[in-house]
C-alpha atoms as a PDB file:
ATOM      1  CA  UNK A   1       0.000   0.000   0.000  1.00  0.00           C
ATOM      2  CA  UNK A   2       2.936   2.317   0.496  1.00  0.00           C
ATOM      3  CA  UNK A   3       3.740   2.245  -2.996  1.00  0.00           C
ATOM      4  CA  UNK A   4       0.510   3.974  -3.967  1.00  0.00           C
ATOM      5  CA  UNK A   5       1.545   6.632  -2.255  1.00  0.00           C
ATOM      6  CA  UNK A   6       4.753   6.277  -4.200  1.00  0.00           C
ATOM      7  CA  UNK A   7       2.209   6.982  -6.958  1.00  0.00           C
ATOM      8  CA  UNK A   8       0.340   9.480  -5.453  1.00  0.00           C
ATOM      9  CA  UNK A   9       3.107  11.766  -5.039  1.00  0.00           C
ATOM     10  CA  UNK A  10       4.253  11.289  -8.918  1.00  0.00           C
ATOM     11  CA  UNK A  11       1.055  11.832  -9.923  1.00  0.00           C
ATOM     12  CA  UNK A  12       0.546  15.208  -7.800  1.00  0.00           C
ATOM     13  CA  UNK A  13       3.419  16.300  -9.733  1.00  0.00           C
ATOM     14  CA  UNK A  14       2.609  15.339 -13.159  1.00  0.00           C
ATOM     15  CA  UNK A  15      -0.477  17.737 -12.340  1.00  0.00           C
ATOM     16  CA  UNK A  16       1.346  20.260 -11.571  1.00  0.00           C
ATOM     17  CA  UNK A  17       3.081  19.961 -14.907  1.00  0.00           C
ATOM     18  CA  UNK A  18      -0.405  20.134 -16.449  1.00  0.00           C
ATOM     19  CA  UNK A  19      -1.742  23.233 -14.906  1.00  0.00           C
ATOM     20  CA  UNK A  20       2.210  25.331 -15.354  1.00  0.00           C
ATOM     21  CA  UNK A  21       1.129  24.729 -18.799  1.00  0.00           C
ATOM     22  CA  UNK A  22      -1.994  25.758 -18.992  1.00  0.00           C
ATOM     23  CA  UNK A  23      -1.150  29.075 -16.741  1.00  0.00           C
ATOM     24  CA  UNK A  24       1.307  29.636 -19.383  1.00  0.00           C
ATOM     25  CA  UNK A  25      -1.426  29.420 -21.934  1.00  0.00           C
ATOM     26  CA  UNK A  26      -3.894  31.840 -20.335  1.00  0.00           C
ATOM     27  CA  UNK A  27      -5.365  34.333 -22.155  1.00  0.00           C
ATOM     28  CA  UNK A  28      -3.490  34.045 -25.060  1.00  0.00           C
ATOM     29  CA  UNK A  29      -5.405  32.934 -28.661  1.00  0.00           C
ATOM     30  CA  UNK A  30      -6.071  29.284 -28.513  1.00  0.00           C
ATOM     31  CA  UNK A  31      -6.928  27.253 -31.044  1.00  0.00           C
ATOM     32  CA  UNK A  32      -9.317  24.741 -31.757  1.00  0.00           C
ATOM     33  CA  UNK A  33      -9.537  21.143 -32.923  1.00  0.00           C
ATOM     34  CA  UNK A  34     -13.523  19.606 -33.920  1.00  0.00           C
ATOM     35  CA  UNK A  35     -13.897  16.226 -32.310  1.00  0.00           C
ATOM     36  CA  UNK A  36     -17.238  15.396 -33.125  1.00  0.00           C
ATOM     37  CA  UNK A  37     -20.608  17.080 -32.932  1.00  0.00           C
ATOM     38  CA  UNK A  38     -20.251  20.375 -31.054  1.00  0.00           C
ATOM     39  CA  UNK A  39     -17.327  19.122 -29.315  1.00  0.00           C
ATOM     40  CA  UNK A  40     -13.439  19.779 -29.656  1.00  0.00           C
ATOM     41  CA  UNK A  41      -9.923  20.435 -27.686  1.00  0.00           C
ATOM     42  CA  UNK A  42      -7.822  23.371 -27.737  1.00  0.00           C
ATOM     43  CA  UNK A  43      -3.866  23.647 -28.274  1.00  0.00           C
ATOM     44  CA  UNK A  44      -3.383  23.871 -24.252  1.00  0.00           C
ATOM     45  CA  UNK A  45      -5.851  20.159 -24.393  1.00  0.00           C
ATOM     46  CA  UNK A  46      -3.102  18.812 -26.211  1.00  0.00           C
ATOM     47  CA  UNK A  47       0.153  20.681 -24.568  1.00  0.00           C
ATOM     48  CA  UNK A  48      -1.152  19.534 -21.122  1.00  0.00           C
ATOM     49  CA  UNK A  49      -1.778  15.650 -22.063  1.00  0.00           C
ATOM     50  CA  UNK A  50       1.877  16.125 -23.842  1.00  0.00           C
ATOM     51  CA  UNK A  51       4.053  17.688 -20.846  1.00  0.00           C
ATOM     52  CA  UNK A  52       2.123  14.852 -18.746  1.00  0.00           C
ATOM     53  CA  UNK A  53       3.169  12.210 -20.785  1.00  0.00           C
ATOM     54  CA  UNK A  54       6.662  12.989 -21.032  1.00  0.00           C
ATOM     55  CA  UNK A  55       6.716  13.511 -17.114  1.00  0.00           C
ATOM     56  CA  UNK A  56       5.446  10.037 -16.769  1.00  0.00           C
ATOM     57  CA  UNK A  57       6.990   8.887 -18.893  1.00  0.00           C
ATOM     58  CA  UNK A  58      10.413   9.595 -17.114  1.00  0.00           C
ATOM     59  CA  UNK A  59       9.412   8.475 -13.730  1.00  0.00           C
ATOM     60  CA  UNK A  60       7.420   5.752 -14.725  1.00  0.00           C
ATOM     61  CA  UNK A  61       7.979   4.550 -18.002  1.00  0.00           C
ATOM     62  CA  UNK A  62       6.877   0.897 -16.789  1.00  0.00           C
ATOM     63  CA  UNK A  63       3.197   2.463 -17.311  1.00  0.00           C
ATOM     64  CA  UNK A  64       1.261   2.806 -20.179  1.00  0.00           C
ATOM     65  CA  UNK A  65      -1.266   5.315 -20.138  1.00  0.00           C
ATOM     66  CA  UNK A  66      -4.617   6.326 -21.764  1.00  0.00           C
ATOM     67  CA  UNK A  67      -4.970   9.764 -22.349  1.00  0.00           C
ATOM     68  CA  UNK A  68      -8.059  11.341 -23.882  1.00  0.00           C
ATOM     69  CA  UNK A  69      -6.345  12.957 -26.780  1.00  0.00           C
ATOM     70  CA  UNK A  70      -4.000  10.854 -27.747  1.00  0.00           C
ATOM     71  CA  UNK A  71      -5.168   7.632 -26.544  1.00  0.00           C
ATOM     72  CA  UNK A  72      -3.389   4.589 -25.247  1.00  0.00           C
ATOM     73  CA  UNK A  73       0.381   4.036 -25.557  1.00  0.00           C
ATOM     74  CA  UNK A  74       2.890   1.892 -23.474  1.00  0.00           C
ATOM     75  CA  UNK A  75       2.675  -1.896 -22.294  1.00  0.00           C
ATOM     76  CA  UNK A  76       0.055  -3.267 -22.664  1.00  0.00           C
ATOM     77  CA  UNK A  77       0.496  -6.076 -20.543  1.00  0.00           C
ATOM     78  CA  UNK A  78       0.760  -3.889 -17.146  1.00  0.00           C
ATOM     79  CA  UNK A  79      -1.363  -4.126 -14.187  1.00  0.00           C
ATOM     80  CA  UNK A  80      -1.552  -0.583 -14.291  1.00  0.00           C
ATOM     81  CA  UNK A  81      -2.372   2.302 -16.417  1.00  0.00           C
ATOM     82  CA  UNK A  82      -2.383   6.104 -15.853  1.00  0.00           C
ATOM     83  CA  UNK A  83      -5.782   7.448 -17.361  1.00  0.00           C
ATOM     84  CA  UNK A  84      -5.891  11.505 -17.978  1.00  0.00           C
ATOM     85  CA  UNK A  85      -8.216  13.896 -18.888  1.00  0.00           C
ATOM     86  CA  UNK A  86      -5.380  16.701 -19.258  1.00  0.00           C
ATOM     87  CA  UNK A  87      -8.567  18.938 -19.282  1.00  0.00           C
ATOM     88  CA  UNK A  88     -11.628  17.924 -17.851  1.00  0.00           C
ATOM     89  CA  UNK A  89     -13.834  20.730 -18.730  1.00  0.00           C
ATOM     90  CA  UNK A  90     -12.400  21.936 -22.242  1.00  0.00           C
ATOM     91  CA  UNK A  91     -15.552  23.665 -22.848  1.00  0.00           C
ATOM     92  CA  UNK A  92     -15.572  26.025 -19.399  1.00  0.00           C
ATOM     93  CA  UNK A  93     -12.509  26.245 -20.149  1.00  0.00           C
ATOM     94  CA  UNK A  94     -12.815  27.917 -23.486  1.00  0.00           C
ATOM     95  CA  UNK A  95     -15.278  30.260 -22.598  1.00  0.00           C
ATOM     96  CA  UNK A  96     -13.509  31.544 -19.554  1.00  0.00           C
ATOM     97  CA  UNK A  97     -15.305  29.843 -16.419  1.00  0.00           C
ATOM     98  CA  UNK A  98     -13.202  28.733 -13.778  1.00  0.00           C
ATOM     99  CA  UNK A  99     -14.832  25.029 -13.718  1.00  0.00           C
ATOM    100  CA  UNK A 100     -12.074  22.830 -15.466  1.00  0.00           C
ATOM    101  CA  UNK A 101      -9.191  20.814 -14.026  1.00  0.00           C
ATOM    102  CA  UNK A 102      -6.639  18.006 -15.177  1.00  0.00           C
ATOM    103  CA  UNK A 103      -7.663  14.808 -14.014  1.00  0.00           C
ATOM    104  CA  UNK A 104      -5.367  11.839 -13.815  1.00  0.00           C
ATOM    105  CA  UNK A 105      -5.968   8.755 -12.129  1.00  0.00           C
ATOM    106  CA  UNK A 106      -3.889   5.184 -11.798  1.00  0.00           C
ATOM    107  CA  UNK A 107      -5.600   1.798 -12.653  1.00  0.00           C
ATOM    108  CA  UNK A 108      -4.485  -1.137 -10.729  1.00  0.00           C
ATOM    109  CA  UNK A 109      -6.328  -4.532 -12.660  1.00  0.00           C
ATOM    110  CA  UNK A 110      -8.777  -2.035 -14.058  1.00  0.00           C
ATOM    111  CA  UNK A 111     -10.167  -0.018 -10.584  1.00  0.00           C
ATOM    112  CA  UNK A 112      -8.981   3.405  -9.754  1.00  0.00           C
ATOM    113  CA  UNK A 113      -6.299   2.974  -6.867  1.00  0.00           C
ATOM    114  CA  UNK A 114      -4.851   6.788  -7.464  1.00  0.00           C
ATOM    115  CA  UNK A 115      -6.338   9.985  -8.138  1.00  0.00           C
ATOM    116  CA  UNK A 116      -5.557  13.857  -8.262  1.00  0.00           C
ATOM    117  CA  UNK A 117      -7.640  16.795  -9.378  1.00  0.00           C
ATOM    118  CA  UNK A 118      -6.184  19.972  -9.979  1.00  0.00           C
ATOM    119  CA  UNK A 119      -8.177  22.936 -10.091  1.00  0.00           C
ATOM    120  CA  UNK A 120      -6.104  25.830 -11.239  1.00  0.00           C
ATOM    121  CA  UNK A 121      -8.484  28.881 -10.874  1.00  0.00           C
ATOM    122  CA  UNK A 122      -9.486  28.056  -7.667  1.00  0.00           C
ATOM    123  CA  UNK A 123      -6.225  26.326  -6.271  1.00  0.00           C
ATOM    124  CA  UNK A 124      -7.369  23.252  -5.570  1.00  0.00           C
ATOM    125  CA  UNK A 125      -5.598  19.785  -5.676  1.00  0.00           C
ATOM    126  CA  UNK A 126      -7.764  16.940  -4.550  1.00  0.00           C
ATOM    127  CA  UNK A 127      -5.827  13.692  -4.517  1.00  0.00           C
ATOM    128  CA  UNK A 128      -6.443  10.383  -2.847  1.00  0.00           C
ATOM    129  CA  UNK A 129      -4.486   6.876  -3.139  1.00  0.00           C
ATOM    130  CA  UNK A 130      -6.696   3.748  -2.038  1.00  0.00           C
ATOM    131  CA  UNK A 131      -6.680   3.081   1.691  1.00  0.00           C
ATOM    132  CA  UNK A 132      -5.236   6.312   2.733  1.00  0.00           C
ATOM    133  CA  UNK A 133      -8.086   8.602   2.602  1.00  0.00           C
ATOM    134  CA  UNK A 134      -8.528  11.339   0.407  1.00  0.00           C
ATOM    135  CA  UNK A 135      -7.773  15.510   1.059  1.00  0.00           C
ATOM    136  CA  UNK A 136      -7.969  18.686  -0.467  1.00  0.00           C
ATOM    137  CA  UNK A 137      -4.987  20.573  -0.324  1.00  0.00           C
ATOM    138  CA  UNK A 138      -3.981  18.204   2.237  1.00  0.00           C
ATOM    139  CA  UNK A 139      -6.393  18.860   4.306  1.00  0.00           C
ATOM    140  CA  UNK A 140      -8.591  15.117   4.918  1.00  0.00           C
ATOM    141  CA  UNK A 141     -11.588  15.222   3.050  1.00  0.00           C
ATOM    142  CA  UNK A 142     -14.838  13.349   4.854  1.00  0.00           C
ATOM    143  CA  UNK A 143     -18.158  13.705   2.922  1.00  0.00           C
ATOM    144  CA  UNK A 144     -21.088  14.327   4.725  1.00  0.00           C
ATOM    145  CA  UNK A 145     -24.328  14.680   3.778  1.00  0.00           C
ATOM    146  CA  UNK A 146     -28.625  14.514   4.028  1.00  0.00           C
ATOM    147  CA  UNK A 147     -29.956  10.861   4.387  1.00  0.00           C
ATOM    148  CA  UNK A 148     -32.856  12.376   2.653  1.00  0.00           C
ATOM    149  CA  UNK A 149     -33.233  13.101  -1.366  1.00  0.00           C
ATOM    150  CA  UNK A 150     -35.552  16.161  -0.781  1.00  0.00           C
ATOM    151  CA  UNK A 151     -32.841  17.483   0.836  1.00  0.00           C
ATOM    152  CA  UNK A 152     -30.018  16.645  -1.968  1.00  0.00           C
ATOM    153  CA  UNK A 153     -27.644  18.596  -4.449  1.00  0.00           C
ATOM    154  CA  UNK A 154     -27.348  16.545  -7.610  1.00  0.00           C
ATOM    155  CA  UNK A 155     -24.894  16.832  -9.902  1.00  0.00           C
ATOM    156  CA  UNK A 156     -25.924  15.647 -13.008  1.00  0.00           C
ATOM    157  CA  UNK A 157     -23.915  15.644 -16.739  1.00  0.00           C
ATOM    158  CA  UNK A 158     -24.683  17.692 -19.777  1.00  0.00           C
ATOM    159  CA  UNK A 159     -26.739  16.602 -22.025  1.00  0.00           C
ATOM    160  CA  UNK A 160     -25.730  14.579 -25.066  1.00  0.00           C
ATOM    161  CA  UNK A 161     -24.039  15.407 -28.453  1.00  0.00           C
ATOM    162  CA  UNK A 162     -23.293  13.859 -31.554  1.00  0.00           C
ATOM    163  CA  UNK A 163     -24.609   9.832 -32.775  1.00  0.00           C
ATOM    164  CA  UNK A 164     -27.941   8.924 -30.994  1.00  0.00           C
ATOM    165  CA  UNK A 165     -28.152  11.975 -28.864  1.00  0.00           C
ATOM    166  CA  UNK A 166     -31.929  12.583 -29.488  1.00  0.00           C
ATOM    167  CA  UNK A 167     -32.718   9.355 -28.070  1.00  0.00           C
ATOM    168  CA  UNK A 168     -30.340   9.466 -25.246  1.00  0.00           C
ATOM    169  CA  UNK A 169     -31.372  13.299 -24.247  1.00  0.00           C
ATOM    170  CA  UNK A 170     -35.393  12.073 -23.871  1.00  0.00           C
ATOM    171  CA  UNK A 171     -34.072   9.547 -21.545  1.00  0.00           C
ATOM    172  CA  UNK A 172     -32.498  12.345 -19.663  1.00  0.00           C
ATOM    173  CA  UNK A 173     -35.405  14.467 -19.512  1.00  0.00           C
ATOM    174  CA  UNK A 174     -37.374  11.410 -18.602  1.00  0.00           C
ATOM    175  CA  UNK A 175     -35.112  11.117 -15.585  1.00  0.00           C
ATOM    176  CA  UNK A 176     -35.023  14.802 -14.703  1.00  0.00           C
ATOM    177  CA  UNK A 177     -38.763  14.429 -15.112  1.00  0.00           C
ATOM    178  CA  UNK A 178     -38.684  11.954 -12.398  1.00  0.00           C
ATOM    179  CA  UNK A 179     -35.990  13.806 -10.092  1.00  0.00           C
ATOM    180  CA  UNK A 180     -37.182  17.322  -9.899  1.00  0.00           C
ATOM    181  CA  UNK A 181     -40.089  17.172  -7.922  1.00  0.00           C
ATOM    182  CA  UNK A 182     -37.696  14.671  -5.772  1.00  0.00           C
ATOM    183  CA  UNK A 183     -34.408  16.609  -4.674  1.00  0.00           C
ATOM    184  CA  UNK A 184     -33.585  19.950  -3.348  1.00  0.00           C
ATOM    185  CA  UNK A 185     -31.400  20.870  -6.688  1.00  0.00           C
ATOM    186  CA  UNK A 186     -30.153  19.713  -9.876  1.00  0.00           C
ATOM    187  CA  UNK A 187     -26.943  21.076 -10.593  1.00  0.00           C
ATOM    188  CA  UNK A 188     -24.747  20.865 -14.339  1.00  0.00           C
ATOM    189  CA  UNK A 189     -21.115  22.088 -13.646  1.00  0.00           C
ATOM    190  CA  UNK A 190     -19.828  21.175 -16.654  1.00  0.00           C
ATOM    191  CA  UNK A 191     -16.878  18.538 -15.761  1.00  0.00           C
ATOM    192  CA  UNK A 192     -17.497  15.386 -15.026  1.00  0.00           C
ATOM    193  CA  UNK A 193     -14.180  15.670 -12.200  1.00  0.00           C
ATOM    194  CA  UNK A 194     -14.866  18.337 -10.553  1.00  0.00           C
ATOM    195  CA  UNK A 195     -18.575  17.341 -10.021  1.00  0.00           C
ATOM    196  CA  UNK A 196     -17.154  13.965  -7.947  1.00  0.00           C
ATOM    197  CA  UNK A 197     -14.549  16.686  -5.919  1.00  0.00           C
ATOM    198  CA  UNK A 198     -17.134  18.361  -4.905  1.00  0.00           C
ATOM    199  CA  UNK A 199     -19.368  15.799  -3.735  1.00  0.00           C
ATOM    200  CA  UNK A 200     -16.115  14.319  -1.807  1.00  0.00           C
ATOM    201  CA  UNK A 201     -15.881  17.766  -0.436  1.00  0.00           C
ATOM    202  CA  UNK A 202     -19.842  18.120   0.527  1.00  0.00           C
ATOM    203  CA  UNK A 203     -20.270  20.989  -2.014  1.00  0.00           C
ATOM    204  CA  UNK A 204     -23.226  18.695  -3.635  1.00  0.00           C
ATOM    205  CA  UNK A 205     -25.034  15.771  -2.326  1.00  0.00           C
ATOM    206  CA  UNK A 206     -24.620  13.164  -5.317  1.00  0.00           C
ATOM    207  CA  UNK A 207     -23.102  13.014  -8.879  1.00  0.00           C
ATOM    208  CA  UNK A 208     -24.950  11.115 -12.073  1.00  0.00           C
ATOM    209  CA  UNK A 209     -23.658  10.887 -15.423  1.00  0.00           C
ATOM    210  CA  UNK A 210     -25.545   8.452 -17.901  1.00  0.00           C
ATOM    211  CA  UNK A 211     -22.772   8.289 -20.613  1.00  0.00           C
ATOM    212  CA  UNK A 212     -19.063   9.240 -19.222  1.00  0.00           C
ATOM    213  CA  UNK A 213     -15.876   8.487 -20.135  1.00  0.00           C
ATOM    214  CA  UNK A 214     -13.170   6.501 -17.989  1.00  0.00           C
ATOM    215  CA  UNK A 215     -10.802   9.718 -17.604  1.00  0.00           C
ATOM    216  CA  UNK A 216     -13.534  11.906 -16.742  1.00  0.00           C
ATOM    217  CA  UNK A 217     -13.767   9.986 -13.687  1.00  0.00           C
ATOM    218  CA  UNK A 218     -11.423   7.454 -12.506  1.00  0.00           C
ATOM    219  CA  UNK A 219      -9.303  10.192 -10.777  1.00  0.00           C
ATOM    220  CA  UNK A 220     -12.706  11.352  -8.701  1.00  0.00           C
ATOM    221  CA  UNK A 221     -13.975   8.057  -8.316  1.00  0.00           C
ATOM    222  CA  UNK A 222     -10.723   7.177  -5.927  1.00  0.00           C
ATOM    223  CA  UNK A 223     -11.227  10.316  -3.902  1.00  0.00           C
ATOM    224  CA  UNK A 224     -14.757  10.238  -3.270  1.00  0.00           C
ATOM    225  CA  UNK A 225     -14.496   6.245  -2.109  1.00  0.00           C
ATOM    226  CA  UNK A 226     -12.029   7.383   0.109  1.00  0.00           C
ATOM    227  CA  UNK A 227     -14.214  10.457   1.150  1.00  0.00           C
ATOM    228  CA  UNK A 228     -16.861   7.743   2.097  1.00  0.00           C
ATOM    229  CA  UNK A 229     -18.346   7.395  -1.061  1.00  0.00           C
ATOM    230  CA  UNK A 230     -20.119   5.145  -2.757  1.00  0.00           C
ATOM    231  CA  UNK A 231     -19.320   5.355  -6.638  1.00  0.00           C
ATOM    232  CA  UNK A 232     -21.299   2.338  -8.744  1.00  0.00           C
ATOM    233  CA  UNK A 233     -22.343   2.351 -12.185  1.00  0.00           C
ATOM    234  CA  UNK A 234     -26.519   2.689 -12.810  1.00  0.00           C
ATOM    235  CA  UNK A 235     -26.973  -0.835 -12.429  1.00  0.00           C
ATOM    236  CA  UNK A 236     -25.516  -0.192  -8.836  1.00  0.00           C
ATOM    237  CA  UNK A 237     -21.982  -2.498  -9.617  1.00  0.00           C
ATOM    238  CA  UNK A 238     -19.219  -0.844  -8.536  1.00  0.00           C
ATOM    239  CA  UNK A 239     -17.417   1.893 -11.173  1.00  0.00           C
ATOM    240  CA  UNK A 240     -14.273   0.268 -12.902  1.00  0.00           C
ATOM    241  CA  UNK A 241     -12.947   0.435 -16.361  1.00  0.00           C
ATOM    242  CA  UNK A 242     -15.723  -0.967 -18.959  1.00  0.00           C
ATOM    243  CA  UNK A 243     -18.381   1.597 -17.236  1.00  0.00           C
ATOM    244  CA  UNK A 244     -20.177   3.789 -18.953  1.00  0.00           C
ATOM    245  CA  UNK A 245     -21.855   5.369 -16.078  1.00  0.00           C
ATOM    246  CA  UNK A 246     -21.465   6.928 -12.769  1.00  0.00           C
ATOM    247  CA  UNK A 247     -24.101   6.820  -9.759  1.00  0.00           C
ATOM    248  CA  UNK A 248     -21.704   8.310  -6.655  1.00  0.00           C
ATOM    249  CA  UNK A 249     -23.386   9.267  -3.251  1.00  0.00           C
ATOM    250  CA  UNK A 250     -23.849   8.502   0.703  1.00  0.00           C
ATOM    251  CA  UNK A 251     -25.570   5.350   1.158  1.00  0.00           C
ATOM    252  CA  UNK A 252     -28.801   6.334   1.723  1.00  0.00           C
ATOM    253  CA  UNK A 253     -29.106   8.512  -1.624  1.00  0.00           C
ATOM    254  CA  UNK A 254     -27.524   6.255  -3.505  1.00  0.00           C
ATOM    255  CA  UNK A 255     -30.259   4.094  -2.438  1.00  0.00           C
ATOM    256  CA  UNK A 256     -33.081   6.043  -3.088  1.00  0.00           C
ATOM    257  CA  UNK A 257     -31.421   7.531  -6.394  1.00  0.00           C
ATOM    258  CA  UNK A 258     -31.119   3.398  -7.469  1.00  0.00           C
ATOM    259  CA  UNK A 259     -34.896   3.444  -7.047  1.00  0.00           C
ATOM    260  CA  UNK A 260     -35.555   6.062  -8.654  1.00  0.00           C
ATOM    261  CA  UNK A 261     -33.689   5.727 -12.093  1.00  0.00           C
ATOM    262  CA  UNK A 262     -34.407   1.857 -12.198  1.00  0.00           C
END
């Protein structure tokens, strides 16, 4: 267990590499690169995933990892795997809100062992390495919150672009339809990591996201199980790589948000 902290430490620092680079790229003219329907990455996307790589690539070049730009590279045979979102967040990020961070998580047989999320704008590094609790800014994180949905936060993802997303966004307002009259608030931050911080740090009451990538969450999903957390998919297994979906609250919501999406 002490070598996840090994790992924690390394990965701290390859976040910090992330966000010098995209401090250096503030307010300058970015440019932009179409990834689908209404969705894209900017240059700093692409500088941050490549000053990460090469950083982890130095101190651990055992590794592969999966990056969101530019995908999976090392051995393949590994236990682990680093998995980054070198900007979770691009679109915040490209209109000027604050909500963004780099995310980057370690796999150990496909279940998030290792996770930091750095916040730039607000200075915030959330990190947490299975079985040794999670903190922000080193400060232990425990999540608290109601036992009751009428008195829950929820963070919830945006809704769906590109192939199928007509189908998949009535689905959504089905469940919104369902969850309204239900819970205190229904809240869209716009990144997927920062949404599981915050609900490690009792800022909202529960996180679901119907469709979601693996590096949008892995690094969140460690910190808010060791915040106290639970994090399963919408069948209610627990999150791992081959999700596609994230259900993450206290026990008692996560209950009651089970029952009422099933």
């Amino acid at each position: 267990m002490m070598e996840l902290l090994d790992y924690l430490g390394t990965a701290e620092h390859a976040a910090e590499r992330g966000v010098e680079v995209i401090r250096a790229g503030l307010g300058r003219e970015r440019s932009i690169s179409g990834k689908g329907d209404r969705d894209f990455a900017t240059d700093v996307d692409y500088a941050v995933e490549d000053a990460v790589r090469a950083f982890l690539g130095q101190e651990t070049p055992e590794i592969p990892l999966l990056g969101e730009e530019r995908g999976r590279s090392g051995d393949s045979e590994s236990h682990y795997e680093w998995v980054l979102d070198p900007i979770d967040g691009t679109i915040n990020f490209a209109h000027g809100s604050p909500l963004f961070g780099v995310s980057l998580a370690l796999m150990r047989n496909g279940m998030p062992v290792v996770g930091v999320v750095y916040a730039p704008m607000s200075e915030e590094r959330f990190s947490a390495a299975l079985g040794h609790g999670a903190a922000l800014n080193k400060q232990a994180l425990r999540a608290s919150g109601p036992s009751d949905l009428s008195e829950a936060v929820v963070a919830m993802g945006d809704f769906s672009v590109g192939l199928d997303a007509d189908k998949r966004n009535l689905r959504r307002l089905a469940g919104l339809q369902r969850l309204v009259p239900k819970v205190q608030r229904i809240r869209m931050l716009g990144t997927a990591a920062l949404d599981m911080c915050w609900l490690a740090a009792g800022r909202v009451d529960a996180v679901i996201h119907e469709r979601i990538n693996l590096w949008d969450v892995a690094a969140g999903t460690v910190i808010c199980r060791e915040a106290g957390v639970l994090v399963t998919d919408l069948d209610g297994v627990d999150y791992g790589d081959g999700a596609v979906s994230v259900l993450a609250a206290g026990p008692d919501i996560h209950r009651a948000l089970l029952t009422e999406l099933g």
